[in-house]
C-alpha atoms as a PDB file:
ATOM      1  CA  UNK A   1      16.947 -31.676  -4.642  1.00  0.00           C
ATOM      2  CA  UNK A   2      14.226 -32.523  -6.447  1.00  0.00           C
ATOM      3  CA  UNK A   3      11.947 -29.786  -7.070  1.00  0.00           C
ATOM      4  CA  UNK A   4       8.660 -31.597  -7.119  1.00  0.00           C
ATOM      5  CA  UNK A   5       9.475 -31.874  -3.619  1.00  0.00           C
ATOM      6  CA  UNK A   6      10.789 -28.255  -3.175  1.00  0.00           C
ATOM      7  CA  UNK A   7       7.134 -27.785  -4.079  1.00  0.00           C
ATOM      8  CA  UNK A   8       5.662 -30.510  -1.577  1.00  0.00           C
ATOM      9  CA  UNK A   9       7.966 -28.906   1.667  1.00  0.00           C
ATOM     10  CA  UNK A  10       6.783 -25.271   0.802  1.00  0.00           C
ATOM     11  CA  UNK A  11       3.124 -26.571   1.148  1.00  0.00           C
ATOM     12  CA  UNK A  12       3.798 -28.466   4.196  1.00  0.00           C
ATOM     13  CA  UNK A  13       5.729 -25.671   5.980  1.00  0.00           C
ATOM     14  CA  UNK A  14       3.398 -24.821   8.956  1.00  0.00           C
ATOM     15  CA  UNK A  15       1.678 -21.467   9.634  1.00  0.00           C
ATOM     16  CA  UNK A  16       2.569 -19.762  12.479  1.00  0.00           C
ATOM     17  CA  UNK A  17       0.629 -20.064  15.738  1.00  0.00           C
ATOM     18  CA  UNK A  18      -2.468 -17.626  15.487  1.00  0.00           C
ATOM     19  CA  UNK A  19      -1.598 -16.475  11.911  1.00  0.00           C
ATOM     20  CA  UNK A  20       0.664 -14.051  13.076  1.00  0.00           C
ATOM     21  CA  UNK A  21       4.108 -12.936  11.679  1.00  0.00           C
ATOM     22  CA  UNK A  22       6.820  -9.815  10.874  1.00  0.00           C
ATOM     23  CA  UNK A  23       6.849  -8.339   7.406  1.00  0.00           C
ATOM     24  CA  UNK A  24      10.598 -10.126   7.722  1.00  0.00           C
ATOM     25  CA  UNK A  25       9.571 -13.714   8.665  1.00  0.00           C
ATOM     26  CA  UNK A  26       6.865 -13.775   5.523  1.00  0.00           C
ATOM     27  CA  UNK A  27       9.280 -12.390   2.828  1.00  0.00           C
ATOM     28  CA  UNK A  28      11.680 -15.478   4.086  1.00  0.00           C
ATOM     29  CA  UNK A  29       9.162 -18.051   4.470  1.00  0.00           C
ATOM     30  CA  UNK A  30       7.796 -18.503   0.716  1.00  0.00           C
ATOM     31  CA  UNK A  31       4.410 -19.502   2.167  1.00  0.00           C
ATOM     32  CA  UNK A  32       2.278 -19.584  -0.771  1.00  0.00           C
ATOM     33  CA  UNK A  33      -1.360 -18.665  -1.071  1.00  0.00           C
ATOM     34  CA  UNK A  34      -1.198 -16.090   1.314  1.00  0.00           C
ATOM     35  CA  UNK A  35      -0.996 -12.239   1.833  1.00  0.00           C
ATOM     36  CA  UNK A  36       0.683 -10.292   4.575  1.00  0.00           C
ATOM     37  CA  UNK A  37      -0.978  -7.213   6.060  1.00  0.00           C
ATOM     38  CA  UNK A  38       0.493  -5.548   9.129  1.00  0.00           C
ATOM     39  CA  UNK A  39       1.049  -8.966  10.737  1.00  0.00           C
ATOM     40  CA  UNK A  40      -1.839 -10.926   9.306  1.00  0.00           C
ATOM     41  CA  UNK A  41      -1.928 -13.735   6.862  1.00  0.00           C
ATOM     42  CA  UNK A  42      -4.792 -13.201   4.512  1.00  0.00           C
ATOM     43  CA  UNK A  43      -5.675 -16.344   2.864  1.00  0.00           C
ATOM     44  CA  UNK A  44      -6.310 -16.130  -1.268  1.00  0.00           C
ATOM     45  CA  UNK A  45      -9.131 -18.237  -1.979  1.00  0.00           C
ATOM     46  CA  UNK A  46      -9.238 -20.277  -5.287  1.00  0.00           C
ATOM     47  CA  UNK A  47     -10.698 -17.852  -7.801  1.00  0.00           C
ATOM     48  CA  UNK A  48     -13.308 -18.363 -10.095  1.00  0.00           C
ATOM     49  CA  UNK A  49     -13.562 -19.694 -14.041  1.00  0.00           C
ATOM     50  CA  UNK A  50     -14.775 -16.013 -15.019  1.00  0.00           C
ATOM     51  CA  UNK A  51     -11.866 -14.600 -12.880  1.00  0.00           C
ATOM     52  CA  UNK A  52      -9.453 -16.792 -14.720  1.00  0.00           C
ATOM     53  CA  UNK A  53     -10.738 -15.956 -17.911  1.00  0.00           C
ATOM     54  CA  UNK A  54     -10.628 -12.294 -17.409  1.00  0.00           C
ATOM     55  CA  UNK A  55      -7.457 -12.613 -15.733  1.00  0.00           C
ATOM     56  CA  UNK A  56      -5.520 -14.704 -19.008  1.00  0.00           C
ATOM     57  CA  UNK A  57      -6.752 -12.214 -21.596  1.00  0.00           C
ATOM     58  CA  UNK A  58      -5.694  -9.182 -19.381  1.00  0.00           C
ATOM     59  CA  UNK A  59      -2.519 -10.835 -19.122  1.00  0.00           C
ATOM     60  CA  UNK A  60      -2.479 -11.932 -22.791  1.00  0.00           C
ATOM     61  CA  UNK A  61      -3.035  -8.281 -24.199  1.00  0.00           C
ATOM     62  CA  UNK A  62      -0.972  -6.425 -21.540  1.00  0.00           C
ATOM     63  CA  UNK A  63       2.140  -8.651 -21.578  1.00  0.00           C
ATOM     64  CA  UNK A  64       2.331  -9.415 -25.460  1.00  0.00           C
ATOM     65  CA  UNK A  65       2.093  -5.346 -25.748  1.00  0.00           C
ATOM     66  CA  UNK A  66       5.338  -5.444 -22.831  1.00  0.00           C
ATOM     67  CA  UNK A  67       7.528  -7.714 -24.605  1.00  0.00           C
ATOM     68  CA  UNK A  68       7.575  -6.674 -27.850  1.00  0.00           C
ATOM     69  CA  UNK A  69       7.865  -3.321 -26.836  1.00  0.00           C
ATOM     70  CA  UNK A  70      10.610  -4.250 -23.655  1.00  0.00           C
ATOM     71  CA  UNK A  71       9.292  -2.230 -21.352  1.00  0.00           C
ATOM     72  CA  UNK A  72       9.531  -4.608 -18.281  1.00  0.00           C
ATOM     73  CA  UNK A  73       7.850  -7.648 -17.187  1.00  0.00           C
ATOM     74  CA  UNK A  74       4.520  -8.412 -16.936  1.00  0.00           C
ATOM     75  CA  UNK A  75       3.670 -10.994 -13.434  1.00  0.00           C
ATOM     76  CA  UNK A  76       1.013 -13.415 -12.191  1.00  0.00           C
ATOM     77  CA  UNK A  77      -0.992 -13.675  -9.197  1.00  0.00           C
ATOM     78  CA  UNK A  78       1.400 -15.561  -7.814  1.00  0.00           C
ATOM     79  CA  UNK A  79       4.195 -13.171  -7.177  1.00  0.00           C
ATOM     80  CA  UNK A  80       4.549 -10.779  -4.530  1.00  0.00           C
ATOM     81  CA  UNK A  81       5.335  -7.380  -4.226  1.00  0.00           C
ATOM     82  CA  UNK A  82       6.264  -5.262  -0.584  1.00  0.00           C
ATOM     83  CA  UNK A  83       3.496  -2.645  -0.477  1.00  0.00           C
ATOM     84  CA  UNK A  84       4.706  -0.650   2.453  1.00  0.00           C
ATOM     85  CA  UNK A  85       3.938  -2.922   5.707  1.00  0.00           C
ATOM     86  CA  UNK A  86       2.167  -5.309   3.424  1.00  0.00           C
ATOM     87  CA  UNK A  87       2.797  -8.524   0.830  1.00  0.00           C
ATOM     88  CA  UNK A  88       0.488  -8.392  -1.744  1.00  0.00           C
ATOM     89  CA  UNK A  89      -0.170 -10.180  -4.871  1.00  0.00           C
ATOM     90  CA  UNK A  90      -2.035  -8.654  -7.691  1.00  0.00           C
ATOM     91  CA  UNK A  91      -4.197 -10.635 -10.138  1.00  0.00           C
ATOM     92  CA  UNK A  92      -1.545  -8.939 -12.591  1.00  0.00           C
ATOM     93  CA  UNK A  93       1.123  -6.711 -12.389  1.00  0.00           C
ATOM     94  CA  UNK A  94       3.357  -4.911 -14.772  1.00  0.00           C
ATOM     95  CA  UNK A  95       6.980  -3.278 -12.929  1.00  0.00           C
ATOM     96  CA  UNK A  96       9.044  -1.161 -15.683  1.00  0.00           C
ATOM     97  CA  UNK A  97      12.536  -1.942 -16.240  1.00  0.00           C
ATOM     98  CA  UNK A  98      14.041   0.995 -14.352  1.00  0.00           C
ATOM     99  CA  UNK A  99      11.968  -0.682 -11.395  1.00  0.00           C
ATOM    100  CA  UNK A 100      13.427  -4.051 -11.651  1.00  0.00           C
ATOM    101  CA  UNK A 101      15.486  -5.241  -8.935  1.00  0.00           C
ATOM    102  CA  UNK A 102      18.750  -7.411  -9.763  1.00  0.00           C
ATOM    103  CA  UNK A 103      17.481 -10.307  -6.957  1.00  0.00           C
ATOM    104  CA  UNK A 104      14.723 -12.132  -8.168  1.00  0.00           C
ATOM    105  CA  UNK A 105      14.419 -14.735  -5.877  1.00  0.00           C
ATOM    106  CA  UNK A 106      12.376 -12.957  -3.491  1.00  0.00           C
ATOM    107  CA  UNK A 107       8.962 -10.448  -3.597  1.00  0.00           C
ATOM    108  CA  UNK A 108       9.845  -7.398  -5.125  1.00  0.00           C
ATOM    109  CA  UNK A 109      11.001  -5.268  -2.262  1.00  0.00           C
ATOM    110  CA  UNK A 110       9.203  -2.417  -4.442  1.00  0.00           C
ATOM    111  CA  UNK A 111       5.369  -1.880  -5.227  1.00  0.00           C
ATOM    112  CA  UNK A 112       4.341  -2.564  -9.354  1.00  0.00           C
ATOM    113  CA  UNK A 113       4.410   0.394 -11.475  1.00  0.00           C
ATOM    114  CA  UNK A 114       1.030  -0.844 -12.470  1.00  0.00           C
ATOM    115  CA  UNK A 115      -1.347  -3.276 -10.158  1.00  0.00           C
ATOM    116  CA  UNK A 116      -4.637  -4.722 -11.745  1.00  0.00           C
ATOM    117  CA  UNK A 117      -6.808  -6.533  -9.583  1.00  0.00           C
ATOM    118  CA  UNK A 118      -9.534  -8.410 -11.242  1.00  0.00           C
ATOM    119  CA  UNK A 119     -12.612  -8.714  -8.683  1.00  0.00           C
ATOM    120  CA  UNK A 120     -14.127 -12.602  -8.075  1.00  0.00           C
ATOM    121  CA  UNK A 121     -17.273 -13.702  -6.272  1.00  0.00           C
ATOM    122  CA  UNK A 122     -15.488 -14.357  -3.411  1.00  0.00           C
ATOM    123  CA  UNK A 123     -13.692 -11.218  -3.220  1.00  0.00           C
ATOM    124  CA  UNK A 124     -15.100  -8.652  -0.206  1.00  0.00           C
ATOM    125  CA  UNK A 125     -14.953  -5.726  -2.808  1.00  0.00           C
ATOM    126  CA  UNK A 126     -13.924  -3.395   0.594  1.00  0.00           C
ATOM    127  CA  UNK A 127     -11.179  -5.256   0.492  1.00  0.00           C
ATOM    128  CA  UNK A 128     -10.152  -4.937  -2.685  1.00  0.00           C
ATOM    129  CA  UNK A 129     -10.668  -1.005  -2.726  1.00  0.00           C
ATOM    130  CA  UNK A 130      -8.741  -1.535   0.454  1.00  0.00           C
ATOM    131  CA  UNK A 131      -5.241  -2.979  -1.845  1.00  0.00           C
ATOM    132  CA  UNK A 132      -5.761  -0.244  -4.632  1.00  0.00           C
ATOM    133  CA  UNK A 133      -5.786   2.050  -2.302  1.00  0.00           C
ATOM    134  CA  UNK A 134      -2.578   0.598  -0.535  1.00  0.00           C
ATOM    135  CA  UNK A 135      -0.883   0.229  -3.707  1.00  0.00           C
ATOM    136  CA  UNK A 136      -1.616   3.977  -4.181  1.00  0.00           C
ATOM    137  CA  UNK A 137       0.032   5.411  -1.479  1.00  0.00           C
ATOM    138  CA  UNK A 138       2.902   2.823  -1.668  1.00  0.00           C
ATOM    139  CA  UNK A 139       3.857   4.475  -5.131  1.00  0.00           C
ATOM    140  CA  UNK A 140       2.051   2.413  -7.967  1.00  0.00           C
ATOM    141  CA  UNK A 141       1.192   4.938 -10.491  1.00  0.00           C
ATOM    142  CA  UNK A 142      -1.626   3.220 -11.641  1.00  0.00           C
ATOM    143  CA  UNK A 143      -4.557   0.191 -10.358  1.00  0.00           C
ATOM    144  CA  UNK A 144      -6.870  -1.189 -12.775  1.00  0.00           C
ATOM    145  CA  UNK A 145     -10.093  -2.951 -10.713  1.00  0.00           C
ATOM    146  CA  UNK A 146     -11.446  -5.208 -13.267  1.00  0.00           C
ATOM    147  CA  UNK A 147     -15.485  -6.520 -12.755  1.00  0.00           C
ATOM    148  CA  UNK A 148     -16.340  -8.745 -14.648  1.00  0.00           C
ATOM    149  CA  UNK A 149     -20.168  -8.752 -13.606  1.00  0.00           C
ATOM    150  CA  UNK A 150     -21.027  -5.028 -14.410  1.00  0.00           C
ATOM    151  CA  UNK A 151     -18.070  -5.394 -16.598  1.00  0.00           C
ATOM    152  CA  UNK A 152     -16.215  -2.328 -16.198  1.00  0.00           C
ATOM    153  CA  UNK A 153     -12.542  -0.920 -15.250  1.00  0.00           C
ATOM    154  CA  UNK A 154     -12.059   1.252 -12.380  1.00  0.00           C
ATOM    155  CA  UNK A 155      -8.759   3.027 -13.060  1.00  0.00           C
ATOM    156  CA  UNK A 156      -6.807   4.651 -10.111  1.00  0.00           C
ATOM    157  CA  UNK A 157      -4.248   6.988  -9.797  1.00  0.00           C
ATOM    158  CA  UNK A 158      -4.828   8.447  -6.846  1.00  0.00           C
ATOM    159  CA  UNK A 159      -7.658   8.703  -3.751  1.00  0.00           C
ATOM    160  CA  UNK A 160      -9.541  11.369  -5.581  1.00  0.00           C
ATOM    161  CA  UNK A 161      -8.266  10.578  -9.270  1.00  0.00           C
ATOM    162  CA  UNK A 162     -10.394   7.956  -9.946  1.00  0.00           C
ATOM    163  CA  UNK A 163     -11.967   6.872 -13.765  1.00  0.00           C
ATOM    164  CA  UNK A 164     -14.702   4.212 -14.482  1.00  0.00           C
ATOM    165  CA  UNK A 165     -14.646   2.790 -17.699  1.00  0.00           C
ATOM    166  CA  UNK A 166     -17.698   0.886 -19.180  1.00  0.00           C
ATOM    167  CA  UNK A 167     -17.045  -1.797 -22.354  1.00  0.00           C
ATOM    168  CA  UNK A 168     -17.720   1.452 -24.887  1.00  0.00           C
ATOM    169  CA  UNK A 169     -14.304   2.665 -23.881  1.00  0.00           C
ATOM    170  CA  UNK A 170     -10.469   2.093 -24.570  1.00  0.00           C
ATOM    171  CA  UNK A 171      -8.501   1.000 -21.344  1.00  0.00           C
ATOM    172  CA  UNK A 172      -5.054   2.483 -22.145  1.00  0.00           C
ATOM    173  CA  UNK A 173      -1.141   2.294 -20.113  1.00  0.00           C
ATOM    174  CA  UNK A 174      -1.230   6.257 -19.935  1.00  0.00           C
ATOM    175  CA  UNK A 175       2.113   7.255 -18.833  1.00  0.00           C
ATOM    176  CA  UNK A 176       3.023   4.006 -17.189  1.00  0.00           C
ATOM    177  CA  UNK A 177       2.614   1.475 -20.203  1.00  0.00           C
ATOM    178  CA  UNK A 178       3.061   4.402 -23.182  1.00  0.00           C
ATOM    179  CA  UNK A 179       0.876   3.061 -26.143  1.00  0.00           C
ATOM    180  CA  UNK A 180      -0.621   0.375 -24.184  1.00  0.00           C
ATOM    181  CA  UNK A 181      -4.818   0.612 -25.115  1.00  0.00           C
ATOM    182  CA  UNK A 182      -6.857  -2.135 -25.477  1.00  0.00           C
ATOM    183  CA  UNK A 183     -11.388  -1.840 -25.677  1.00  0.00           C
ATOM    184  CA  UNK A 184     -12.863  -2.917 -22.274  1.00  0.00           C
ATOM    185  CA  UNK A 185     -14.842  -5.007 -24.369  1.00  0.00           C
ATOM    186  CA  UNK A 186     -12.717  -7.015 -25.468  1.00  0.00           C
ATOM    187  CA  UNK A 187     -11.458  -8.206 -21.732  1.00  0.00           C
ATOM    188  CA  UNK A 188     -15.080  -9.719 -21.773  1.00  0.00           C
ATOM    189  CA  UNK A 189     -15.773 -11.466 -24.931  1.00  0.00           C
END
């Protein structure tokens, strides 16, 4: 089969009546540009130029650092990850190699080791302290919350072990990406 239209099908697959599915029937149904949460499909909106931006030099930094160092794989946006009773898919995710499963073809059954989510206009920020939070108690170690308007990094690693980081500091991996650090700054320039 062609997969230009294994590509067409998956967009074409209908949603289900009133949005509404098992945790089961959304890891088998591929549906793409969604989220699951406890039986809800949460559309992903198209994100912005400045969230894109952000996003690639995150990604650039973090999973150059990753490779050469072959400490796991670093994922886009589009992947998913189980996150208890939910489907989510970080703006960028790192999962260590003692984390990764042998089956690929699916979400990864397990939360990332390390979830960043960079915020976007369109993003209800609730919402988004809503996943770290969710990520948290699933067992990622660490959540970056990237703003690019008052251009800081909230770092996570637990409800009440929370850091804000302005562009005068050094965003590092801590235990999760050892010698990971890059300056806030330069996620912005």
């Amino acid at each position: 089969m062609d997969p230009q239209n294994t590509r067409e099908f998956k967009q074409e697959m209908p949603l289900p009546e009133h949005g509404k599915m098992t945790l089961e029937e959304f890891l088998e149904s591929d549906l793409e540009g969604y989220e699951y949460v406890k039986g809800e499909l949460i559309p992903m909106p198209a994100a912005s130029a400045e969230h894109g931006i952000v996003s690639a030099r995150v990604f650039l930094h973090l999973g150059l650092y990753v490779r050469e160092n072959q400490l796991g794989e670093v994922v886009t946006p589009d992947t998913g990850f189980q996150v208890g009773e939910r489907v989510l898919k970080p703006d960028i995710a790192f999962l260590s190699t003692a984390h990764l499963p042998e089956d690929l073809s699916k979400a990864f059954p397990v939360p990332p080791d390390l979830a960043i989510e960079v915020v976007s206009p369109s993003d209800a920020f609730r919402r988004v302290i809503e996943k770290a939070f969710a990520y948290i108690e699933a067992g990622t170690q660490i959540v970056w919350v990237i703003e690019p308007g008052s251009k800081t990094v909230t770092v996570y690693r637990s409800e009440t072990d929370i850091k804000l980081l302005t562009r005068e500091d050094t965003l590092d991996g801590e235990d999760v990406v050892e010698g990971f650090s890059c300056r806030v700054a330069q996620l912005f320039e």
